[in-house]
Protein backbone atom coordinates (compact mmCIF):
# COMPACT_ATOMS: atom_id res chain seq x y z
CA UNK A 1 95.29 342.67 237.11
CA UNK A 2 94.55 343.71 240.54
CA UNK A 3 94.09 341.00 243.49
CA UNK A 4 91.61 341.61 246.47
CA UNK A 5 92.55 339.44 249.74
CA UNK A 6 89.79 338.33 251.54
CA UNK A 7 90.67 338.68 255.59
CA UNK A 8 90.82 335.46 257.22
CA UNK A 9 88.45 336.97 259.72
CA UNK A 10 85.83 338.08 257.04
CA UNK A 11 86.02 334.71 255.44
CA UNK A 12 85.54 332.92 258.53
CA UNK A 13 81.98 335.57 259.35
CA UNK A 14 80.65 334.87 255.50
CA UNK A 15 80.95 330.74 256.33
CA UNK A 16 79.83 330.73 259.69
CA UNK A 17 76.47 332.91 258.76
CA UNK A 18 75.90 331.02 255.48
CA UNK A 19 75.66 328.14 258.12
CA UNK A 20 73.50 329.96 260.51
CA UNK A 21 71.29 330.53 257.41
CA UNK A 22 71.48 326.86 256.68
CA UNK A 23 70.24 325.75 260.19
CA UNK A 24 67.69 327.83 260.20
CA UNK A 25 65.40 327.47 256.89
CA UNK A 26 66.37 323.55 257.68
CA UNK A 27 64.71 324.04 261.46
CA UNK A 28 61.66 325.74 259.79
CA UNK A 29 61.14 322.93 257.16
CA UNK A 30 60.93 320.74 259.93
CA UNK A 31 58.11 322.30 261.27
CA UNK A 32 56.10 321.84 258.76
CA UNK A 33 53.86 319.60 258.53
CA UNK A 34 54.42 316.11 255.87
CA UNK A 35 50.85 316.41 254.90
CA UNK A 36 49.66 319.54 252.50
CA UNK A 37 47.51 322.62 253.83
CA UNK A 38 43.93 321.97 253.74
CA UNK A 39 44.21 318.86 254.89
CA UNK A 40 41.92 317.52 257.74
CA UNK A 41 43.72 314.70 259.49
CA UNK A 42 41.60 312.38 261.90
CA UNK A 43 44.47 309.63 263.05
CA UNK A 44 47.95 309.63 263.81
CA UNK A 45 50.26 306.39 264.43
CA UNK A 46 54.03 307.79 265.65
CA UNK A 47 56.44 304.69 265.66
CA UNK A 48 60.13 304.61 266.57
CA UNK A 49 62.53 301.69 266.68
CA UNK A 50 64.95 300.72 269.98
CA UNK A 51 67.48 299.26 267.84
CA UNK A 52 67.67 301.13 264.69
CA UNK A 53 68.10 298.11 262.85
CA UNK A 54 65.77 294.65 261.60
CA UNK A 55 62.92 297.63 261.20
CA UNK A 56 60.93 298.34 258.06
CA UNK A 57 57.59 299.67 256.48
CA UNK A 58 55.52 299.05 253.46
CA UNK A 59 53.01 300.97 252.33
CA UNK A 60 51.45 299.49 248.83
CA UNK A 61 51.48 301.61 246.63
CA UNK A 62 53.33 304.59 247.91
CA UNK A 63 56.75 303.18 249.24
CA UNK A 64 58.76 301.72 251.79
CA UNK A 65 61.95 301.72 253.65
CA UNK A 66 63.93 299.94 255.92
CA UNK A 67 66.49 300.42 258.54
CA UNK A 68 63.69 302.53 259.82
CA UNK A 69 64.26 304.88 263.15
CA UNK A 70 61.09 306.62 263.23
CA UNK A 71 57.45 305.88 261.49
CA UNK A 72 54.89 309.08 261.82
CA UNK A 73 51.38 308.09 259.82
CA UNK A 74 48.29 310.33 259.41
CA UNK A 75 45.00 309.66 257.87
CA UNK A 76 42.76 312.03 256.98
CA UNK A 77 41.21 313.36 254.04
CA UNK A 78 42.88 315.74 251.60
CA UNK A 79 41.54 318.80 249.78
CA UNK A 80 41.62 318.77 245.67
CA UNK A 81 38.93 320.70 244.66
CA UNK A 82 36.00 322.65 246.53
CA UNK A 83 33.88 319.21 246.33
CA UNK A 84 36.79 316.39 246.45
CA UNK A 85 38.28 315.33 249.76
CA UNK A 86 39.54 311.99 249.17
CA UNK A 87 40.80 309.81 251.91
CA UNK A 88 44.76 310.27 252.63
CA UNK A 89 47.17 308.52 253.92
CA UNK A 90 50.41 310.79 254.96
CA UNK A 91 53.76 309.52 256.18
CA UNK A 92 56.97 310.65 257.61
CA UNK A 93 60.12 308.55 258.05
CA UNK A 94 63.92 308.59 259.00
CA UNK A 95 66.35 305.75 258.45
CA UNK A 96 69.48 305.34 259.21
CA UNK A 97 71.35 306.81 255.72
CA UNK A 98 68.19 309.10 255.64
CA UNK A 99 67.13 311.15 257.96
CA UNK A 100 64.16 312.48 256.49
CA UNK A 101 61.75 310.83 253.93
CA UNK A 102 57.97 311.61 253.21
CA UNK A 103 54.90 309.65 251.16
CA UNK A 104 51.28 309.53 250.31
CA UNK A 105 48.52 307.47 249.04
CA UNK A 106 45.46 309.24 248.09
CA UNK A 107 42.45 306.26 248.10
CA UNK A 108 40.54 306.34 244.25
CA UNK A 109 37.70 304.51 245.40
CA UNK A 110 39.01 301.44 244.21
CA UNK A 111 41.63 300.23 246.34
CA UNK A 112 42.72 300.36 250.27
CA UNK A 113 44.96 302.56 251.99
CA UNK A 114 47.39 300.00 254.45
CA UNK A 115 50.54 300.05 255.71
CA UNK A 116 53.17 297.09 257.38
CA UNK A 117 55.26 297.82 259.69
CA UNK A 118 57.73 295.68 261.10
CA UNK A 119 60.21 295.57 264.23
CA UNK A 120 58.72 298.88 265.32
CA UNK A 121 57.29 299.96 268.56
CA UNK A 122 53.65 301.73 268.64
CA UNK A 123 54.46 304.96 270.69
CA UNK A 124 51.18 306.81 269.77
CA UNK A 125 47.97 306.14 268.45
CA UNK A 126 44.55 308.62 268.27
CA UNK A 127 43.99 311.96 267.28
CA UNK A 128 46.43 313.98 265.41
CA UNK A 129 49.25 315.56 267.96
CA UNK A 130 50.46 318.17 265.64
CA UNK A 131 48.55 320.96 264.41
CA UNK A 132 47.00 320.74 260.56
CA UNK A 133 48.12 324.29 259.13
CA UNK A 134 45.55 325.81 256.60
């Protein structure tokens, strides 16, 4: 049986790039966008919290979270088919043991798309700021 000996120096150049590789698909997946392509989003609400702490969200029927740092919601409408475009509601969040978290509700006619948000501070509100990608 025959042994190969990985250099300490190789070992250390395989690590550091698998991290390099790492960083980087994780810095283009947080470019995207939380909201699927197609999508034509008409409002934005972008929340963060001073404390980090005693702040939460509830959205009925699509989720909630608390120890919230940072609350980004879009509503829009959302392509399905060539002729449905229900109403949307997209959001993004990061708590403190999470730093990244996404949801939806897509509005059936029969129901209301809301959300509660508590302990927060309103940074923005109006159009979208980031770009819908297609």
């Amino acid at each position: 049986m025959v042994r190969v000996k990985f250099p300490a120096a190789l070992a250390m150049l395989l690590f550091f790039g698998l991290v390099l590789i790492a960083v980087s698909m994780q810095a283009k997946a947080d470019q995207l966008p939380s909201y699927p392509a197609g999508s034509e989003i008409t409002f934005q609400w972008v929340y963060s919290c001073p404390s980090s702490k005693g702040c939460a969200f509830a959205c009925p029927r699509a989720g909630s979270a608390s120890h919230v740092t940072k609350l980004v919601i879009y509503l829009g409408k959302m392509r399905l088919a060539a002729d449905k475009h229900p109403l949307a509601l997209f959001y993004e969040y990061a708590t403190l043991d999470n730093p990244r978290g996404y949801g939806f509700s897509i509005d059936t006619g029969l129901g209301t798309l809301a959300c509660q948000v508590s302990g927060m501070m309103l940074d923005y509100s109006g159009p979208p700021k980031s770009t819908q990608r297609d």
